[in-house]
N, C-alpha and C. Protein backbone atom coordinates (compact mmCIF):
# COMPACT_ATOMS: atom_id res chain seq x y z
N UNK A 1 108.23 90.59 130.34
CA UNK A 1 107.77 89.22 130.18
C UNK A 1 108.95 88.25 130.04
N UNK A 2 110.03 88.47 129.80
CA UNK A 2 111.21 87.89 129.58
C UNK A 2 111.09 87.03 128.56
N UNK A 3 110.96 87.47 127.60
CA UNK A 3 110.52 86.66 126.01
C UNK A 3 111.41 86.92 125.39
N UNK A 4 112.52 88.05 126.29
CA UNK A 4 113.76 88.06 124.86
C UNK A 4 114.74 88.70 125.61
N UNK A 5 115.68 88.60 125.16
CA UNK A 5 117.18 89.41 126.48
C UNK A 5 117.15 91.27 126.04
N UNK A 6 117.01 91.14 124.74
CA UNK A 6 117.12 92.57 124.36
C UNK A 6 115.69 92.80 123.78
N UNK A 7 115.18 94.20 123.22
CA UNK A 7 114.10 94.76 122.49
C UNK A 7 114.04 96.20 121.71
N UNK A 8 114.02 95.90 120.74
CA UNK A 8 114.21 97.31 120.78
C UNK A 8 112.20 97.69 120.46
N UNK A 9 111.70 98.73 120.82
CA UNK A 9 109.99 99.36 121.02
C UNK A 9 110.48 100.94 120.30
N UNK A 10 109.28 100.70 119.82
CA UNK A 10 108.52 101.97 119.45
C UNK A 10 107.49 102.41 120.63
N UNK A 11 107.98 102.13 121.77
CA UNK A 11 107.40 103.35 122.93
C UNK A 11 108.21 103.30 124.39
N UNK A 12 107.95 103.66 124.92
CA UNK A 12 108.98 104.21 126.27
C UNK A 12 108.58 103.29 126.97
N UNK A 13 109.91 102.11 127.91
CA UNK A 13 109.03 101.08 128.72
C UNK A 13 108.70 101.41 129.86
N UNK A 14 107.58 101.11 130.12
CA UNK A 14 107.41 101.13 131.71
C UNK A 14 107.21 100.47 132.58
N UNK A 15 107.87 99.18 132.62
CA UNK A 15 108.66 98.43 133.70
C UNK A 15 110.11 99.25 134.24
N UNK A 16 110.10 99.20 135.65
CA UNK A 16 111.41 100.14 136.57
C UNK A 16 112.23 99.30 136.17
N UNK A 17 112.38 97.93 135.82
CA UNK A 17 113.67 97.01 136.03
C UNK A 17 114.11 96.95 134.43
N UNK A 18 113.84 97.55 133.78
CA UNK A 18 114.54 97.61 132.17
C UNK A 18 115.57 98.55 132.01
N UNK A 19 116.41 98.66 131.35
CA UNK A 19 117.77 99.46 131.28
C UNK A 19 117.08 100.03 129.75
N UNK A 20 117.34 101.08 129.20
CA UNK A 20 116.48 101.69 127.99
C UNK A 20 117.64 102.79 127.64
N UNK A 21 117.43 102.90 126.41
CA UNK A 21 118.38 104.39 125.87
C UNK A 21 117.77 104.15 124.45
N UNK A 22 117.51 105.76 124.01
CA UNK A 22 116.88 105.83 123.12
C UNK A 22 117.92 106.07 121.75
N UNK A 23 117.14 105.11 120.99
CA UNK A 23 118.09 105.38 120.21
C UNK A 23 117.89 105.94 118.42
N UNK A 24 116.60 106.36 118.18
CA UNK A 24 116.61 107.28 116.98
C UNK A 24 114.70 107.65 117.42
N UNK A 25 114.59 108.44 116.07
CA UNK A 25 112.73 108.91 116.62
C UNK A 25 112.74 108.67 114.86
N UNK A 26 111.64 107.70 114.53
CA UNK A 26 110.99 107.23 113.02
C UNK A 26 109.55 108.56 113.42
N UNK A 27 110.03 109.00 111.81
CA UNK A 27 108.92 110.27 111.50
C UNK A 27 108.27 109.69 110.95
N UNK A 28 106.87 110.25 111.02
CA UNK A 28 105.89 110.32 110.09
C UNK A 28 105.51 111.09 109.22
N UNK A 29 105.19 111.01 107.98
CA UNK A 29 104.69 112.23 107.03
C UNK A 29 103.07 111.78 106.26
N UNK A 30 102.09 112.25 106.11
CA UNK A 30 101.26 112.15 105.27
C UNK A 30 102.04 112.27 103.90
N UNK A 31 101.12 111.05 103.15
CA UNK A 31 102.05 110.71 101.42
C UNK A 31 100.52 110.43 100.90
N UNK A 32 100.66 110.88 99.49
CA UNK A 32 100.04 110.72 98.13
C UNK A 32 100.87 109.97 97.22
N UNK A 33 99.69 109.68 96.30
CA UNK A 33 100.89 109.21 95.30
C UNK A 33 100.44 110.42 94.27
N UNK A 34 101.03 111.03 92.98
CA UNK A 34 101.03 111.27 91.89
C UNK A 34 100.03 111.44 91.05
N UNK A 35 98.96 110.04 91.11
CA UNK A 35 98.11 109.77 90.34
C UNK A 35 97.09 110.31 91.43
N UNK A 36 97.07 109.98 92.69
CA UNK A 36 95.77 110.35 93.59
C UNK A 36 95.46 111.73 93.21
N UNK A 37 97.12 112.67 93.21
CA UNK A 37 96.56 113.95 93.52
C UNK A 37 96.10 114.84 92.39
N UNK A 38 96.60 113.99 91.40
CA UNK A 38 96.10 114.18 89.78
C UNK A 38 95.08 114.22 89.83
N UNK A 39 93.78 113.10 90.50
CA UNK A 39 92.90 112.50 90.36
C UNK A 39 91.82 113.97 91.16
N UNK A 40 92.20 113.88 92.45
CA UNK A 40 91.19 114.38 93.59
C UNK A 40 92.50 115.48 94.01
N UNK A 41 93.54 116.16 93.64
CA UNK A 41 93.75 117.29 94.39
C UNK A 41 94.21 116.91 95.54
N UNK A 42 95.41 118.27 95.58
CA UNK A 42 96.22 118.07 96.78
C UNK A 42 95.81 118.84 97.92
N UNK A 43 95.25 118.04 99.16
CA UNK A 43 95.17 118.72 100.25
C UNK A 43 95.65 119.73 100.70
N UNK A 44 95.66 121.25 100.94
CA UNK A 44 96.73 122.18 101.27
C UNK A 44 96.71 121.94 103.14
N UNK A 45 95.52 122.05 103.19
CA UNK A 45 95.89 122.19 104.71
C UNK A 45 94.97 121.12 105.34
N UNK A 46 95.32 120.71 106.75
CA UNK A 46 94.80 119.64 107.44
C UNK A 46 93.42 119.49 107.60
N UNK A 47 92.15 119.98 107.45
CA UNK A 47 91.07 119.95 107.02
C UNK A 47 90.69 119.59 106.33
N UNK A 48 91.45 120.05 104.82
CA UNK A 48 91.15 119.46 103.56
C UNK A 48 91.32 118.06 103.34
N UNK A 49 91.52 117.30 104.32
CA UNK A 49 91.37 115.96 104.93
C UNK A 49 89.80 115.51 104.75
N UNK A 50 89.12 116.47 105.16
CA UNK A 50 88.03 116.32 105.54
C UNK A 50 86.98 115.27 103.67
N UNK A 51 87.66 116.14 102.56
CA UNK A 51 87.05 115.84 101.35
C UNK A 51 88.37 115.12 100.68
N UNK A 52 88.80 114.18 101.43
CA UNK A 52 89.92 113.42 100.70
C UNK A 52 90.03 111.89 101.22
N UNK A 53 90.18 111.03 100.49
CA UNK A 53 90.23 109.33 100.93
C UNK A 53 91.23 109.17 101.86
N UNK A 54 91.15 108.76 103.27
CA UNK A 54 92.38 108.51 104.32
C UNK A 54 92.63 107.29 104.09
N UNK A 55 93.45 106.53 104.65
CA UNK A 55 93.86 105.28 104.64
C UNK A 55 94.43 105.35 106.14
N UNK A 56 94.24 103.96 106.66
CA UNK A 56 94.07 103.57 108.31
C UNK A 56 94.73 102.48 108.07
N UNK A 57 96.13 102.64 109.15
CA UNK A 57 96.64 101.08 109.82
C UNK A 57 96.06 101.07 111.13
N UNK A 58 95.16 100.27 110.97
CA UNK A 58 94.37 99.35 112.12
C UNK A 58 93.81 97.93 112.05
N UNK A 59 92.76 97.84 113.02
CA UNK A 59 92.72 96.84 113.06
C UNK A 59 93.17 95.87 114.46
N UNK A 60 93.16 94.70 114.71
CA UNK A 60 93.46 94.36 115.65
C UNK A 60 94.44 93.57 116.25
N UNK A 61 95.32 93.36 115.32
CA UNK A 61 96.92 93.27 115.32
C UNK A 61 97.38 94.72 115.34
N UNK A 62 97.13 96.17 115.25
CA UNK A 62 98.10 97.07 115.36
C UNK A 62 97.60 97.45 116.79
N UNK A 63 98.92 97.28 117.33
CA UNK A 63 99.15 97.58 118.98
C UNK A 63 98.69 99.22 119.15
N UNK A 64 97.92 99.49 119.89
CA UNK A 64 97.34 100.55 120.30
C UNK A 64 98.31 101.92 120.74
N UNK A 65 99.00 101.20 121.56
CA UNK A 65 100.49 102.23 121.82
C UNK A 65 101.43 102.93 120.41
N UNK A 66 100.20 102.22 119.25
CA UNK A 66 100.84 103.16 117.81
C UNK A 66 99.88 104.03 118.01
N UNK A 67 99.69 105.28 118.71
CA UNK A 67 98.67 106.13 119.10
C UNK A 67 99.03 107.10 117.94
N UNK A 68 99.82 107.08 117.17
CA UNK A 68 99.70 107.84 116.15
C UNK A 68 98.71 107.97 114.72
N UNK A 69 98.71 106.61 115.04
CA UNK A 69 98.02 105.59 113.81
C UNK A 69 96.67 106.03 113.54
N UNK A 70 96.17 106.92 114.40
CA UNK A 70 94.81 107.51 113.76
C UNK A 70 95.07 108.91 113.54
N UNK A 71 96.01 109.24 113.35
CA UNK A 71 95.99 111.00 113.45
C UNK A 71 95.66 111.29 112.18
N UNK A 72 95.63 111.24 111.34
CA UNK A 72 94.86 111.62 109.96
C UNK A 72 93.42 111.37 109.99
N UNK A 73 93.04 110.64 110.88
CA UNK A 73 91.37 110.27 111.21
C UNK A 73 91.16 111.55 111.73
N UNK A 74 92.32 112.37 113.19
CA UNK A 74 91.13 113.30 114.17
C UNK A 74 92.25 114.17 113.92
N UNK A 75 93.38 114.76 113.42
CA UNK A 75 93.36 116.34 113.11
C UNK A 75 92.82 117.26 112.61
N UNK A 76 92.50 118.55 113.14
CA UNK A 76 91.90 119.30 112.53
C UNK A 76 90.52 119.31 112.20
N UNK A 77 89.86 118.14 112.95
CA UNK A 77 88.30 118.15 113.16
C UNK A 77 87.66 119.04 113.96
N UNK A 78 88.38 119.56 114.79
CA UNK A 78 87.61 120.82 116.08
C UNK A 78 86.44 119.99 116.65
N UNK A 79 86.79 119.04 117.13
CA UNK A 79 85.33 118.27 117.98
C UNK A 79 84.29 118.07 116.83
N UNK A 80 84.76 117.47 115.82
CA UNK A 80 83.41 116.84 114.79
C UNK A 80 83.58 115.14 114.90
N UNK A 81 84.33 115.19 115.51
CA UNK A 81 84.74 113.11 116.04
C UNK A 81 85.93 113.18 114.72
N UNK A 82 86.13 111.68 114.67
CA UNK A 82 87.08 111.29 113.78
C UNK A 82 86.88 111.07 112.20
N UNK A 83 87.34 111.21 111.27
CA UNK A 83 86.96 111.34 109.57
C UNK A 83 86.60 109.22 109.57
N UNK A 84 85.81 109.13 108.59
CA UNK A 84 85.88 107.79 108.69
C UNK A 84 86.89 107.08 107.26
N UNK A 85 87.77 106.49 107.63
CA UNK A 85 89.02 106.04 106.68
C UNK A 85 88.33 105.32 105.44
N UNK A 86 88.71 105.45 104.72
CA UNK A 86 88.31 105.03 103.02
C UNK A 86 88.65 103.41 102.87
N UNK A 87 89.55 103.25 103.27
CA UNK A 87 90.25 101.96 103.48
C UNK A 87 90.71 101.68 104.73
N UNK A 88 90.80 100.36 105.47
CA UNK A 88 91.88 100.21 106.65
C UNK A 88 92.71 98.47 106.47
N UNK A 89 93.81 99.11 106.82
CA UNK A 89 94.59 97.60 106.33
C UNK A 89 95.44 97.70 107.68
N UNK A 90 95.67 96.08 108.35
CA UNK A 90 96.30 96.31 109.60
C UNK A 90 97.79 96.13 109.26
N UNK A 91 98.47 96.38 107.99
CA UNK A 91 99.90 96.38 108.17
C UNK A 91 100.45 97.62 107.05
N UNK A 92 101.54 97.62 107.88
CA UNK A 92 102.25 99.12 106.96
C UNK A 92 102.51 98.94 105.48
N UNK A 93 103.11 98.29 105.09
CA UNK A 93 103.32 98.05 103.99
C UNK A 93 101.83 97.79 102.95
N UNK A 94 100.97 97.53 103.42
CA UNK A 94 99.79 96.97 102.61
C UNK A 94 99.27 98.77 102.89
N UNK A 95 99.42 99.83 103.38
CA UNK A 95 99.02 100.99 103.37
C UNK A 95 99.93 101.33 102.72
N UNK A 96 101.02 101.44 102.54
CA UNK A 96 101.83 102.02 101.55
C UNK A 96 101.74 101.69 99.99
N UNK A 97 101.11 100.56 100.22
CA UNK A 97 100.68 99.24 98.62
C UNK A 97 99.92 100.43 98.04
N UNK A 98 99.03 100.37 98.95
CA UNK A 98 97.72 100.98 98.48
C UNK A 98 97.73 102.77 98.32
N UNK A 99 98.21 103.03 99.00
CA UNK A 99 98.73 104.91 98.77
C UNK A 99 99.68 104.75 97.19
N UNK A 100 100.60 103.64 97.15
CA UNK A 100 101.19 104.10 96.11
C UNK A 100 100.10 103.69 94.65
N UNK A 101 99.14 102.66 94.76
CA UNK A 101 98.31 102.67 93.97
C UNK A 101 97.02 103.87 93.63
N UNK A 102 97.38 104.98 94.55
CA UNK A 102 96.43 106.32 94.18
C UNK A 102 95.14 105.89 95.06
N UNK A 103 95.08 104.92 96.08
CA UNK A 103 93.79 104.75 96.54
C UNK A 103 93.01 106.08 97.70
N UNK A 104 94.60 106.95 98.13
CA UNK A 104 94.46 107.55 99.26
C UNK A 104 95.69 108.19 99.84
N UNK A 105 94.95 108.79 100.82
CA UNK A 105 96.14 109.90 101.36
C UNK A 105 96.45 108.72 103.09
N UNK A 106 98.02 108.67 102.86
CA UNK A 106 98.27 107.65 104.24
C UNK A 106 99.24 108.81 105.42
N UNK A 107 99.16 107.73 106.87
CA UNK A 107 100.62 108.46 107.76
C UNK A 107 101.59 106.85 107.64
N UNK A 108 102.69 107.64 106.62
CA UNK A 108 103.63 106.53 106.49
C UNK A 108 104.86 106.94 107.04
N UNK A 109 105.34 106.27 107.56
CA UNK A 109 106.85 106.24 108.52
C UNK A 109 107.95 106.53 107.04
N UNK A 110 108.48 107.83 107.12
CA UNK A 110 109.60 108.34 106.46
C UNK A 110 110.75 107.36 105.59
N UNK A 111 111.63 106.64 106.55
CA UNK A 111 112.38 105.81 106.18
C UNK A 111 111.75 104.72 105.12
N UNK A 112 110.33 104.47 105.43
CA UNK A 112 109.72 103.61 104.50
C UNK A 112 109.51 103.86 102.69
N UNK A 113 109.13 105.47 103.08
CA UNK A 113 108.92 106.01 101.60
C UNK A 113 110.24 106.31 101.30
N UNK A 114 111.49 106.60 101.73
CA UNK A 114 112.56 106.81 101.58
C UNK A 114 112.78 105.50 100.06
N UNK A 115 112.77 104.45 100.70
CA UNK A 115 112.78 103.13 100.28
C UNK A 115 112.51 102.30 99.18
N UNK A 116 111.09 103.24 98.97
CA UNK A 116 110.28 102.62 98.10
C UNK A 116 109.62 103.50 96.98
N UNK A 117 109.56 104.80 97.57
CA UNK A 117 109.70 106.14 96.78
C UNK A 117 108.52 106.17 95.92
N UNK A 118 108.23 107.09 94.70
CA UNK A 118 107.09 107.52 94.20
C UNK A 118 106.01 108.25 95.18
N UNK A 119 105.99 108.58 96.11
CA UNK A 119 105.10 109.45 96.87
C UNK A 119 105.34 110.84 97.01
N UNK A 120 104.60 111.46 97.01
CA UNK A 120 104.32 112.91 97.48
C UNK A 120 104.21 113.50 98.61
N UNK A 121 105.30 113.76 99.72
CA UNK A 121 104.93 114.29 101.11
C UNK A 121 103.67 115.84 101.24
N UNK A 122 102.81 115.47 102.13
CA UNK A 122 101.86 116.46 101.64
C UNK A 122 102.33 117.38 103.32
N UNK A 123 102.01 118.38 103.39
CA UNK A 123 101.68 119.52 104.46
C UNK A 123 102.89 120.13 104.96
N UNK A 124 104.39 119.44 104.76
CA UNK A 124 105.36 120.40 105.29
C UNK A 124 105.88 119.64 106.31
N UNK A 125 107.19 120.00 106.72
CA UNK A 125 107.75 119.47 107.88
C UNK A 125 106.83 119.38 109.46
N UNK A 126 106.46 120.58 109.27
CA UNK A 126 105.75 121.17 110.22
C UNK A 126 104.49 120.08 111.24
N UNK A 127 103.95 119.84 110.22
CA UNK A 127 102.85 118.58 109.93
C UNK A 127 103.20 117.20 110.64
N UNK A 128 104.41 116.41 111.15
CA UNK A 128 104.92 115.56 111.63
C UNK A 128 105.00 114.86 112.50
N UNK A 129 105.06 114.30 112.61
CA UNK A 129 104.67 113.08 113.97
C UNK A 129 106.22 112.56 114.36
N UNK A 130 106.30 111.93 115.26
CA UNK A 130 107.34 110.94 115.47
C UNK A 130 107.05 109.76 116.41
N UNK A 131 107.97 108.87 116.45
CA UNK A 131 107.48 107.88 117.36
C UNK A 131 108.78 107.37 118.07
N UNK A 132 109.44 107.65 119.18
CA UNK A 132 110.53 107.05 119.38
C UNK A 132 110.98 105.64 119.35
N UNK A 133 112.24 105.22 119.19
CA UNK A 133 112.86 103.99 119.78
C UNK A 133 113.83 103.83 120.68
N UNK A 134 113.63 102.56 121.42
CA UNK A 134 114.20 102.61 122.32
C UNK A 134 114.51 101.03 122.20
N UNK A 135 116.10 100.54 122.99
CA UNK A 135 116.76 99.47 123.30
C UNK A 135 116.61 99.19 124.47
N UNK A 136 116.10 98.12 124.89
CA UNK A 136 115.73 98.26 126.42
C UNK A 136 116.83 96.78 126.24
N UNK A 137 116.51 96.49 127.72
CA UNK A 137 116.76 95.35 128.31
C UNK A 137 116.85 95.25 130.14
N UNK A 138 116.28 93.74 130.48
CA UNK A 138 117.00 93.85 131.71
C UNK A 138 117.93 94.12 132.50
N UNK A 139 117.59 94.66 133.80
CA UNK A 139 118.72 95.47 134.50
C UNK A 139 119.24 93.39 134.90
N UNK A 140 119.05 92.97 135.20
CA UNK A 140 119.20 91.76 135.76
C UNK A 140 120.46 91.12 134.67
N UNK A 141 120.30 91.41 133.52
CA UNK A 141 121.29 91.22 132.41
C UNK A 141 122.47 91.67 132.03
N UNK A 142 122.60 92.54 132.62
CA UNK A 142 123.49 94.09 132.46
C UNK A 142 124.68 93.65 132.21
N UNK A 143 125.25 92.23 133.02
CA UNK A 143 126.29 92.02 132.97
C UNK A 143 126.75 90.72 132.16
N UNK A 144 125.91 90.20 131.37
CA UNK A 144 125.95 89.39 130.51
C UNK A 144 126.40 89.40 129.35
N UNK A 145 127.34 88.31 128.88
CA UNK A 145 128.15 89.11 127.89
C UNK A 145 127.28 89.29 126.63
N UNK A 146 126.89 88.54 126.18
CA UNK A 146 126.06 88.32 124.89
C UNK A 146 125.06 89.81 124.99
N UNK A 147 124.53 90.30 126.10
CA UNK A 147 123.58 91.50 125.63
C UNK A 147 124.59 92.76 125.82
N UNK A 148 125.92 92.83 126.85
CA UNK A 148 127.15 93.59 126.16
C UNK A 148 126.97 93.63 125.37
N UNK A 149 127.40 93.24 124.45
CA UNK A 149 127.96 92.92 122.74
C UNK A 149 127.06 93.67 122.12
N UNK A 150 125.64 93.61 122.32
CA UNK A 150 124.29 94.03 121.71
C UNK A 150 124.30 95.16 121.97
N UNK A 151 124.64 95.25 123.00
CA UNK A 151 124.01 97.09 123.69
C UNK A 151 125.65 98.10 123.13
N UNK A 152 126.93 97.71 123.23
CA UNK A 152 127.70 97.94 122.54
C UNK A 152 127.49 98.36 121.03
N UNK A 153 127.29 97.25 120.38
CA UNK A 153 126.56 97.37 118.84
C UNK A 153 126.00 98.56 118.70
N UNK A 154 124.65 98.59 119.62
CA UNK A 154 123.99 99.72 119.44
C UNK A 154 124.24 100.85 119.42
């Protein structure tokens, strides 16, 4: 759309005329807080989803291409459809608000709880999601100094 010289996305572009290199993958982990699991018990395995409060970033500001964003809704259902979320808030931080207030079990991006801490990673490495990033920009730009400098940086 040319709304900006550089970008960096959380998904792979697919316009041919963008120049892209990826440049880290943000994990996901299911988090509790402390008090939740005090409260209602710690999920051992991905089913046990099934009898536990989820929490949902959705809504219609979260861009769809966060296709991750429901996976605590439909893992481990075996074709029973999707769990229905206890709460849904369309921004990350207002799911993390609320996980760290014991409301529910969330999928929060790693670096975030890193950050802000008090949570409980539940199921294991194993359990994980990721979502890449990527620095794109126009090929048409390539030689411009100002997005040099940027793509250098990077």
């Amino acid at each position: 759309m040319r709304e900006a010289d550089v970008a960096i996305r959380l998904r792979l572009p697919t316009q041919p005329d963008l120049i892209q290199r990826k440049l880290f993958s943000v994990r996901f982990h299911a988090y509790a807080s402390p008090e939740y699991i005090k409260r209602f018990g710690t999920p051992r395995a991905l089913d046990d989803l099934d009898n536990h409060r989820v929490l949902l970033l959705g809504g219609t500001v979260v861009p769809n291409h966060f296709e991750n964003r429901r996976w605590l809704m439909e893992v481990a259902r075996n074709g029973k459809g999707p769990r229905e979320p206890a709460l849904t808030i369309n921004n990350v931080l207002g799911i993390m608000r609320a996980c760290q207030r014991g409301i529910g079990v969330a999928l929060l991006p790693d670096y975030l709880v890193e950050e802000n801490g008090g949570l409980v990673q539940l199921f294991g490495e194993s359990e994980s999601i990721a979502l890449d990033a990527y620095f794109v920009y126009p090929e048409e730009l390539k030689s411009v100094a100002r997005v040099q400098v940027f793509a250098t940086f990077w």
